[in-house]
PDB file of N, CA and C in Angstrom:
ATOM      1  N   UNK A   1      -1.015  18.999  30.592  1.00  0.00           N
ATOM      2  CA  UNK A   1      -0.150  19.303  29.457  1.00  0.00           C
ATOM      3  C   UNK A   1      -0.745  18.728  28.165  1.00  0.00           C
ATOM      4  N   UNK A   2      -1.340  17.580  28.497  1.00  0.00           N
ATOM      5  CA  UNK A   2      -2.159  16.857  27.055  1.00  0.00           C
ATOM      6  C   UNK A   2      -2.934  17.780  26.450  1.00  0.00           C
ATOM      7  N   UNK A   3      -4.114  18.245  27.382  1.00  0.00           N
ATOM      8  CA  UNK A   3      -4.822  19.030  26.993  1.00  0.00           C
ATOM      9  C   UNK A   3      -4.752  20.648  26.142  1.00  0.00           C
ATOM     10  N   UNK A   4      -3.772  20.817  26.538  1.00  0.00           N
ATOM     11  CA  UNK A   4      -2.791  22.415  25.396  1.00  0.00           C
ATOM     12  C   UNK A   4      -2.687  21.698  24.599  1.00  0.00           C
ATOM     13  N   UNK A   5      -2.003  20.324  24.541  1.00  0.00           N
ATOM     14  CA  UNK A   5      -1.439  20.185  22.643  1.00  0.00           C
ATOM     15  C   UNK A   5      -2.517  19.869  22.177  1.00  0.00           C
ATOM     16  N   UNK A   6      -3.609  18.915  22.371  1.00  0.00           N
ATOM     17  CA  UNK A   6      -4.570  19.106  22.124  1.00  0.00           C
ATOM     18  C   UNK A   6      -6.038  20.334  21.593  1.00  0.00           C
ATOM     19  N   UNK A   7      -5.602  21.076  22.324  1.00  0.00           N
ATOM     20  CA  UNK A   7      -6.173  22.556  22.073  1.00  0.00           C
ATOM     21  C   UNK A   7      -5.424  23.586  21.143  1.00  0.00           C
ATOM     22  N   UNK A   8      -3.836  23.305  20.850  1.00  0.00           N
ATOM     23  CA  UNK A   8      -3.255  23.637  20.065  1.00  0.00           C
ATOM     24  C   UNK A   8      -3.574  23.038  18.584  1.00  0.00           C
ATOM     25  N   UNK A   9      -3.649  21.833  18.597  1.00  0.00           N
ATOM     26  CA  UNK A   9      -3.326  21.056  16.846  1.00  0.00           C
ATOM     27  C   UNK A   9      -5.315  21.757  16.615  1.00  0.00           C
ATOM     28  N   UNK A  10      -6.161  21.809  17.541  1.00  0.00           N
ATOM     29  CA  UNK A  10      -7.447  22.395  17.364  1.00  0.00           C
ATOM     30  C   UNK A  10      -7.443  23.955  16.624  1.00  0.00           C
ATOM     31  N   UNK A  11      -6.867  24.799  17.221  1.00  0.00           N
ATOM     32  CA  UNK A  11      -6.102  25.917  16.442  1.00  0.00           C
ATOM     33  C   UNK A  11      -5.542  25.449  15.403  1.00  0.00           C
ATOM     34  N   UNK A  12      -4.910  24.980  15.264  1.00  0.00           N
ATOM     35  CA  UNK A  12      -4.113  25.664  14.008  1.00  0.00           C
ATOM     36  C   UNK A  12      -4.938  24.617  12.972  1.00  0.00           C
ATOM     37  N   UNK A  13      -5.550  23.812  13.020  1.00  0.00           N
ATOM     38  CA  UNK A  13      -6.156  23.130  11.975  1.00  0.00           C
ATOM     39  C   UNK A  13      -7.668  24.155  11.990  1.00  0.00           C
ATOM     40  N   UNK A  14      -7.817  25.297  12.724  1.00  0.00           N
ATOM     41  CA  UNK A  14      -8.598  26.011  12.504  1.00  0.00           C
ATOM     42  C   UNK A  14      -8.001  27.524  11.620  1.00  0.00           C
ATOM     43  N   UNK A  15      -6.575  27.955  12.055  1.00  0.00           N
ATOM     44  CA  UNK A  15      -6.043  28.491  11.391  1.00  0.00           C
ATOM     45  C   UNK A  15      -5.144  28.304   9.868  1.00  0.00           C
ATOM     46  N   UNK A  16      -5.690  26.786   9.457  1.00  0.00           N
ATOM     47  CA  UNK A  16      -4.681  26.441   7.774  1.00  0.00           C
ATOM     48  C   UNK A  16      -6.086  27.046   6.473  1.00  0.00           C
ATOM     49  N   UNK A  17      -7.268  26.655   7.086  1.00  0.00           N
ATOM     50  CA  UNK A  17      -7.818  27.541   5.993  1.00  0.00           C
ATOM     51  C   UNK A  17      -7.872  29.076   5.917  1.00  0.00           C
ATOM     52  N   UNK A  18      -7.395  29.805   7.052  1.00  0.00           N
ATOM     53  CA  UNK A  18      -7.499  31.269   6.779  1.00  0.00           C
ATOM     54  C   UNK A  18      -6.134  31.392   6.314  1.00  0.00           C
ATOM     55  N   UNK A  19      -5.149  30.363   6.014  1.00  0.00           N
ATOM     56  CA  UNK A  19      -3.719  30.741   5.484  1.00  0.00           C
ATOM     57  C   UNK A  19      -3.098  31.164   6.482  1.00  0.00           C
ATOM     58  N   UNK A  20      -2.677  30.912   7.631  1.00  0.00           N
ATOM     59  CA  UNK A  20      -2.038  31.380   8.393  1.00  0.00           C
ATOM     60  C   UNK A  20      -0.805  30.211   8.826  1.00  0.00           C
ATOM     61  N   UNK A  21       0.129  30.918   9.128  1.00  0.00           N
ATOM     62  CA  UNK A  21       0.865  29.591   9.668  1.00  0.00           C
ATOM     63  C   UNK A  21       0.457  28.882  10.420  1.00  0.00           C
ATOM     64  N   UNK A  22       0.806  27.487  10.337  1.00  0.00           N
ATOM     65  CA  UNK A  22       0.289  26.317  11.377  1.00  0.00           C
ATOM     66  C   UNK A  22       1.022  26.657  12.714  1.00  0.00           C
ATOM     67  N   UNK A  23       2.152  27.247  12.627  1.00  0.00           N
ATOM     68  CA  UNK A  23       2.182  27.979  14.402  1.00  0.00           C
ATOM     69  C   UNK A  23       2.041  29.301  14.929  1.00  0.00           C
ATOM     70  N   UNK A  24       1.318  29.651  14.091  1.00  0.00           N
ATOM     71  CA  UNK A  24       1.116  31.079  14.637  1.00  0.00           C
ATOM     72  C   UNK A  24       0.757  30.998  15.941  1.00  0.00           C
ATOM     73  N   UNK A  25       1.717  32.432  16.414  1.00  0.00           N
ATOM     74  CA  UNK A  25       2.024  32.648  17.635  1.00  0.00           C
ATOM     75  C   UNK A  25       2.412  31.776  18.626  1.00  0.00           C
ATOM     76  N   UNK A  26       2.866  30.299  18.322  1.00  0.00           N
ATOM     77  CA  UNK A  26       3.423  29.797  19.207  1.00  0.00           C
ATOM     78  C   UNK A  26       4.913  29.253  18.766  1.00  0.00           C
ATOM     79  N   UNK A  27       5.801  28.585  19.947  1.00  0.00           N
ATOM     80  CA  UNK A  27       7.205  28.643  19.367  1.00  0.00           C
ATOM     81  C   UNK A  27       6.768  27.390  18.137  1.00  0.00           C
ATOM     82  N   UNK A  28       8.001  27.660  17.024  1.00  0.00           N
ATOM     83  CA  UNK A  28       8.261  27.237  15.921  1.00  0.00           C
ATOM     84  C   UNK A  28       8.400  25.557  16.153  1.00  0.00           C
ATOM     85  N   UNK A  29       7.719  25.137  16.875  1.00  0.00           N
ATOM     86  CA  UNK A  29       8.236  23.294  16.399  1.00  0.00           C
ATOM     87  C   UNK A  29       6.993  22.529  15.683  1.00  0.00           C
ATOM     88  N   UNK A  30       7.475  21.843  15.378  1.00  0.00           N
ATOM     89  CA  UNK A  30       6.434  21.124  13.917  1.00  0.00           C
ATOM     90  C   UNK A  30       5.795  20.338  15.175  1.00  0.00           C
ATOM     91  N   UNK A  31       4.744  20.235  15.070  1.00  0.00           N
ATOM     92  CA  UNK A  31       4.155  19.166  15.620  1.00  0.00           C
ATOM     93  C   UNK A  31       3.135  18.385  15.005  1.00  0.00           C
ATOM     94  N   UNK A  32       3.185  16.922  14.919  1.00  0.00           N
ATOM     95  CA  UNK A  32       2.557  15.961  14.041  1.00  0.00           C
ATOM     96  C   UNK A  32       0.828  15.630  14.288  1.00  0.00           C
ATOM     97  N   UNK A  33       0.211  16.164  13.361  1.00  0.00           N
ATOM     98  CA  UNK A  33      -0.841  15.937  13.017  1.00  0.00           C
ATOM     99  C   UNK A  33      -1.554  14.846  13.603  1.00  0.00           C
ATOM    100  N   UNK A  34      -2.186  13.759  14.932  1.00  0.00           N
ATOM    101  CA  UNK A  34      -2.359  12.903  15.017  1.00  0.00           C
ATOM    102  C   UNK A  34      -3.452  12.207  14.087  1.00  0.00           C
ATOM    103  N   UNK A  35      -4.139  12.894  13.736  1.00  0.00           N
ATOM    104  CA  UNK A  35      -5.197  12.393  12.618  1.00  0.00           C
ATOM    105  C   UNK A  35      -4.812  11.660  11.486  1.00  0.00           C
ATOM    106  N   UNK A  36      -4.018  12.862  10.913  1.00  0.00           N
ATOM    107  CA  UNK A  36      -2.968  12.348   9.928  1.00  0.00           C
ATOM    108  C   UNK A  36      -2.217  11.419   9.876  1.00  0.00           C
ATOM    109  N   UNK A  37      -1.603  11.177  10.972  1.00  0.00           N
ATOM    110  CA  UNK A  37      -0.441  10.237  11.370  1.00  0.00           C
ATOM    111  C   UNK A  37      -1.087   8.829  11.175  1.00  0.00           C
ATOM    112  N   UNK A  38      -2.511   8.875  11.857  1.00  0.00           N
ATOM    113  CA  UNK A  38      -3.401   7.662  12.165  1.00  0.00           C
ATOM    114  C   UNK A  38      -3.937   7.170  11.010  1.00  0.00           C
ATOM    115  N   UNK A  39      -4.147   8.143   9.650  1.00  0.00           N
ATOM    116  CA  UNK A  39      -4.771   7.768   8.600  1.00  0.00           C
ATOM    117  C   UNK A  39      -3.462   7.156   7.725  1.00  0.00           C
ATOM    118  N   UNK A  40      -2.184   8.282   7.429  1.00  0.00           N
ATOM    119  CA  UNK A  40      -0.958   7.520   7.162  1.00  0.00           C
ATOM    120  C   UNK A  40      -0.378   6.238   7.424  1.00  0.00           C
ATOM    121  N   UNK A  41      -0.139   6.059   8.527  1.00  0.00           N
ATOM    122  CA  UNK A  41      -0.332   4.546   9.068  1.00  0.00           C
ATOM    123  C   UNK A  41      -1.056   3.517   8.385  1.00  0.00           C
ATOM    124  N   UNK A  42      -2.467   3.662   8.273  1.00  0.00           N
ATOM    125  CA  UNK A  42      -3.791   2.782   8.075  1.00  0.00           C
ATOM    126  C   UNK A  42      -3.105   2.297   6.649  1.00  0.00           C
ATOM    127  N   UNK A  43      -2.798   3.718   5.532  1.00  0.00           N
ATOM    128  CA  UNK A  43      -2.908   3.629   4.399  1.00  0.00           C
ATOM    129  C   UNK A  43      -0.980   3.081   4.246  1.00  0.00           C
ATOM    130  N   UNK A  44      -0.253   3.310   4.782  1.00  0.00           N
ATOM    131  CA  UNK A  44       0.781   2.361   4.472  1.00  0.00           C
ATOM    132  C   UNK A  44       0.773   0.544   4.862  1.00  0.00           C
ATOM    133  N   UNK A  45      -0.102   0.402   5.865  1.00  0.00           N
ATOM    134  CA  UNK A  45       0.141  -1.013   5.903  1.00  0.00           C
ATOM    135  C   UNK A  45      -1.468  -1.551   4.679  1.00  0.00           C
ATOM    136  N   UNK A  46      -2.201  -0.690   4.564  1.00  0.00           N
ATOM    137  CA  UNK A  46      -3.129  -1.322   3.536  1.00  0.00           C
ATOM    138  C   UNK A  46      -1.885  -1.529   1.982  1.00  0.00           C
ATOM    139  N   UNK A  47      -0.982  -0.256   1.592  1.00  0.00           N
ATOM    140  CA  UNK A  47       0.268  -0.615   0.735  1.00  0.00           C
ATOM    141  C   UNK A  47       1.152  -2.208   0.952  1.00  0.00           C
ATOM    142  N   UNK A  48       1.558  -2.091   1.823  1.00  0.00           N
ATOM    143  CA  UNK A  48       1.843  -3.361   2.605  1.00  0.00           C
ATOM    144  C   UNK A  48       1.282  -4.553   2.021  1.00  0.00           C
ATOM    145  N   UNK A  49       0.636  -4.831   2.701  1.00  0.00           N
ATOM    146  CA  UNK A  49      -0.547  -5.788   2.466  1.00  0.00           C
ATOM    147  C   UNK A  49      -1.008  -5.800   1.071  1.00  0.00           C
ATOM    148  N   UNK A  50      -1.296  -4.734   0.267  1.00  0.00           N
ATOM    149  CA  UNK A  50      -1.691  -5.491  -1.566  1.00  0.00           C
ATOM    150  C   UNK A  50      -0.584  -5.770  -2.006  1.00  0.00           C
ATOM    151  N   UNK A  51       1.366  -5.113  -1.314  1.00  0.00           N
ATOM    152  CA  UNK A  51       2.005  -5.175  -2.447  1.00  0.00           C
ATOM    153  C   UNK A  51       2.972  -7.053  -2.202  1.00  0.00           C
ATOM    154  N   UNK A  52       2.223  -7.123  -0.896  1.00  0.00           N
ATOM    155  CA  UNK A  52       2.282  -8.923  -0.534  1.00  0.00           C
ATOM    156  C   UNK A  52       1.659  -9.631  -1.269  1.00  0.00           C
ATOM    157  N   UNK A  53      -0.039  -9.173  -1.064  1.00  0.00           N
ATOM    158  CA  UNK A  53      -1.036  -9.567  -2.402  1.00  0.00           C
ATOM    159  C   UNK A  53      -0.485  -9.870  -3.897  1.00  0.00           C
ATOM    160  N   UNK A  54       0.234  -8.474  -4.275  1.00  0.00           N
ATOM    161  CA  UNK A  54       0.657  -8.479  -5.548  1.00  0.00           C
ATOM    162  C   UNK A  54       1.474  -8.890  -6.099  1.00  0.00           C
ATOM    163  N   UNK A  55       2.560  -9.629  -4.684  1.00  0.00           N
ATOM    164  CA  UNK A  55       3.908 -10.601  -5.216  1.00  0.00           C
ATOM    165  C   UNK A  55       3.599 -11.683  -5.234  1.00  0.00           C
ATOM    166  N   UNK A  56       2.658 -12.444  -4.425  1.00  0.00           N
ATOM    167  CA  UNK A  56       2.116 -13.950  -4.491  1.00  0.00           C
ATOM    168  C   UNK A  56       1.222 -13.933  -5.757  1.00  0.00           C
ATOM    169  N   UNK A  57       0.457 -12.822  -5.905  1.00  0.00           N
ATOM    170  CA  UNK A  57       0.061 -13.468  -7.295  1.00  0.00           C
ATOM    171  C   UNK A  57       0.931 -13.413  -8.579  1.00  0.00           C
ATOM    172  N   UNK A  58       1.969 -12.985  -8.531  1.00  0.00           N
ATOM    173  CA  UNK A  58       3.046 -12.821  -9.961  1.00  0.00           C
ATOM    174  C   UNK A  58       3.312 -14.015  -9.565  1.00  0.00           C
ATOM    175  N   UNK A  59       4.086 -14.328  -8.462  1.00  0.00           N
ATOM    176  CA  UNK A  59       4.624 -16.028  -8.200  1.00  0.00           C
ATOM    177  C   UNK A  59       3.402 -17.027  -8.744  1.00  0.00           C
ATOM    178  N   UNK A  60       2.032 -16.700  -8.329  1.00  0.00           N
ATOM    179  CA  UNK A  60       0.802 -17.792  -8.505  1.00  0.00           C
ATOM    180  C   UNK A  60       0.943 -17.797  -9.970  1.00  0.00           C
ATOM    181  N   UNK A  61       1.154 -16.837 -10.739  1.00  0.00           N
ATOM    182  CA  UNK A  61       0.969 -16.696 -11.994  1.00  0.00           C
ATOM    183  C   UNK A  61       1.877 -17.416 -12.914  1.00  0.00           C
ATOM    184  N   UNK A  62       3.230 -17.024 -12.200  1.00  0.00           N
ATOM    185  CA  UNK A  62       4.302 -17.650 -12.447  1.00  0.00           C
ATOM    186  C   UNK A  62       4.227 -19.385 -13.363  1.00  0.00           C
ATOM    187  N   UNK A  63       3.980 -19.791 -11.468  1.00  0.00           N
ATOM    188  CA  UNK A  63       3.875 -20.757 -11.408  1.00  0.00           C
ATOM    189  C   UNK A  63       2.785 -21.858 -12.156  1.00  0.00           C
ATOM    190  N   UNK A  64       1.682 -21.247 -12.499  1.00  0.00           N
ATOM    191  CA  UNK A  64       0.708 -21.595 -13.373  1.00  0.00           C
ATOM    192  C   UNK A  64       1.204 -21.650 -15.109  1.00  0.00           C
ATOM    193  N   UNK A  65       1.519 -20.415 -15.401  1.00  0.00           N
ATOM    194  CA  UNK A  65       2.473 -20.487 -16.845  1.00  0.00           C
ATOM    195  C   UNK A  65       3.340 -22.002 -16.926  1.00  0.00           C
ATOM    196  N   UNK A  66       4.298 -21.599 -15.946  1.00  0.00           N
ATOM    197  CA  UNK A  66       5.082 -23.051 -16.302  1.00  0.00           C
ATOM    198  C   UNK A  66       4.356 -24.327 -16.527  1.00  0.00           C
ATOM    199  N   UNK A  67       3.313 -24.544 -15.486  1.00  0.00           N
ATOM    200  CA  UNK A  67       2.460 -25.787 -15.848  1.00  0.00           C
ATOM    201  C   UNK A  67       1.979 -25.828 -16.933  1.00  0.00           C
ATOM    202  N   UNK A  68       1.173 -24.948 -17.387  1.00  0.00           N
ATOM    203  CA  UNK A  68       0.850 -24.776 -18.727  1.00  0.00           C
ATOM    204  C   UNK A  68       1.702 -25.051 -19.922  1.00  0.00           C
ATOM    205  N   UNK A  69       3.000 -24.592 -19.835  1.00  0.00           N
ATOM    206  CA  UNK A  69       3.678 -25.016 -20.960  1.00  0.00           C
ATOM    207  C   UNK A  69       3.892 -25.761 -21.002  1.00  0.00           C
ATOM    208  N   UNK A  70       4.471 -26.591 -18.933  1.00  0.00           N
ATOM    209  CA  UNK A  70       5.141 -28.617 -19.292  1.00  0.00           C
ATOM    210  C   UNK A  70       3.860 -29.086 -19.871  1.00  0.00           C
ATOM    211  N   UNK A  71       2.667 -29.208 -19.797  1.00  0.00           N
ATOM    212  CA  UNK A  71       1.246 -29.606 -20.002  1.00  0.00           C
ATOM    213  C   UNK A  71       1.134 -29.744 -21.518  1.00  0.00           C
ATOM    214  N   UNK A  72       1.293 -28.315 -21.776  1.00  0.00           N
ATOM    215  CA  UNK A  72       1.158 -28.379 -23.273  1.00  0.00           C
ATOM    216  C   UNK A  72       1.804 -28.943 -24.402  1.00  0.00           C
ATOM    217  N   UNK A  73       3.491 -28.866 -23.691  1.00  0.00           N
ATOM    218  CA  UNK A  73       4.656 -29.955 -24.618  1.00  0.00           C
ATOM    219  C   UNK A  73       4.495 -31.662 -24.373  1.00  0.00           C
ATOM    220  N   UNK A  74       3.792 -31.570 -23.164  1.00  0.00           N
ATOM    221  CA  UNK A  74       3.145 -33.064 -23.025  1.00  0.00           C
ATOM    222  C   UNK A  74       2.817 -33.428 -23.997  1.00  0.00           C
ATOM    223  N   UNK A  75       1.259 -32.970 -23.962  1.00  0.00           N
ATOM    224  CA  UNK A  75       0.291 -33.300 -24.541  1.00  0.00           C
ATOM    225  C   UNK A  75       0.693 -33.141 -26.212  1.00  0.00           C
ATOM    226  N   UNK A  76       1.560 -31.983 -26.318  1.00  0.00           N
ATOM    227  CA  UNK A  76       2.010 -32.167 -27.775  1.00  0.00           C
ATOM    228  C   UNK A  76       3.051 -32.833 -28.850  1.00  0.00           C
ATOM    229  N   UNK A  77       3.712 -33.444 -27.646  1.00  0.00           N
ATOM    230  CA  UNK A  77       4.530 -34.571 -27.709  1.00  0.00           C
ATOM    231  C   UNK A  77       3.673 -35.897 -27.929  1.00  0.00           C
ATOM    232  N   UNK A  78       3.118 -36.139 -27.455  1.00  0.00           N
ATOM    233  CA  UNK A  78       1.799 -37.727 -27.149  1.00  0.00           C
ATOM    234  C   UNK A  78       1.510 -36.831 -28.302  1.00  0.00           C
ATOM    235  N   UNK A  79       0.972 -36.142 -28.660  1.00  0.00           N
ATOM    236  CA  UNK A  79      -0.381 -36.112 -30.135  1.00  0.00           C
ATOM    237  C   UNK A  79       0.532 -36.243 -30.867  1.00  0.00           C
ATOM    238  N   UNK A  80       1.849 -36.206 -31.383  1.00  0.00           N
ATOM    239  CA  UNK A  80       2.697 -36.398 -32.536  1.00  0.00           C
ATOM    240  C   UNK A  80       2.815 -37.490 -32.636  1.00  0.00           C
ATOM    241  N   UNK A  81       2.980 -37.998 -31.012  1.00  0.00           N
ATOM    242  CA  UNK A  81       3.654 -39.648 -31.191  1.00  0.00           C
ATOM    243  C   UNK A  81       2.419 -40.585 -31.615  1.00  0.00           C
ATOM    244  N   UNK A  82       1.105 -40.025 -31.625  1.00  0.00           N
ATOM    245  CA  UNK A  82      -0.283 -40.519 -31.387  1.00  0.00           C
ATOM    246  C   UNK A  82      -0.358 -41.042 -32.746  1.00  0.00           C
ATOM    247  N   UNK A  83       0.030 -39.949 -33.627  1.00  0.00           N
ATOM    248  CA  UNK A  83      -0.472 -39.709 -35.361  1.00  0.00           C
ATOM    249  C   UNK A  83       0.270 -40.235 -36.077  1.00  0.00           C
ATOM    250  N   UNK A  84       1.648 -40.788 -35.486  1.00  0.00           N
ATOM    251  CA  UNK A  84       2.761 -41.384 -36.423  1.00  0.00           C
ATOM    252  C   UNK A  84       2.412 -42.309 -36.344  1.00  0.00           C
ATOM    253  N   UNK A  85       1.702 -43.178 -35.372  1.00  0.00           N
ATOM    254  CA  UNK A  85       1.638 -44.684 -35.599  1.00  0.00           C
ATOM    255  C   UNK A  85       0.811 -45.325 -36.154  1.00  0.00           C
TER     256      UNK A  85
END
């Protein structure tokens, strides 16, 4: 039985460039592309994965800003207090 669906998704990915329906001549059920499915997959968890990437670095970023500013009101606090005396 493997071997028909197999020999089927072979058809009809031989029949989408002559424009023909993807089931021609056989009954009407969609059947899923495994290629596709396998590349879909790949490319949603690579989504996944940068948009993890892309929240730790807003947080890294975040978190760096703030230092920067306590740092900077430090340091610009001490240089006022530095020059008055």
């Amino acid at each position: 039985m493997r071997r028909w669906l197999v020999q089927e998704n072979s058809i009809k990915d031989w029949l989408l460039p002559l424009g023909k329906d993807t089931n021609h001549g056989y009954a009407k059920t969609v059947v899923e592309h495994s290629e596709v499915a396998k590349r879909r997959t790949a490319v949603e968890q690579r989504r996944d994965t940068l948009q993890r990437w892309a929240d730790g670095a807003r947080e890294a970023g975040r978190r760096a800003s703030l230092r920067h500013h306590k740092r900077w009101r430090y340091l610009s606090d001490r240089g006022t207090n530095c020059t008055a005396h």
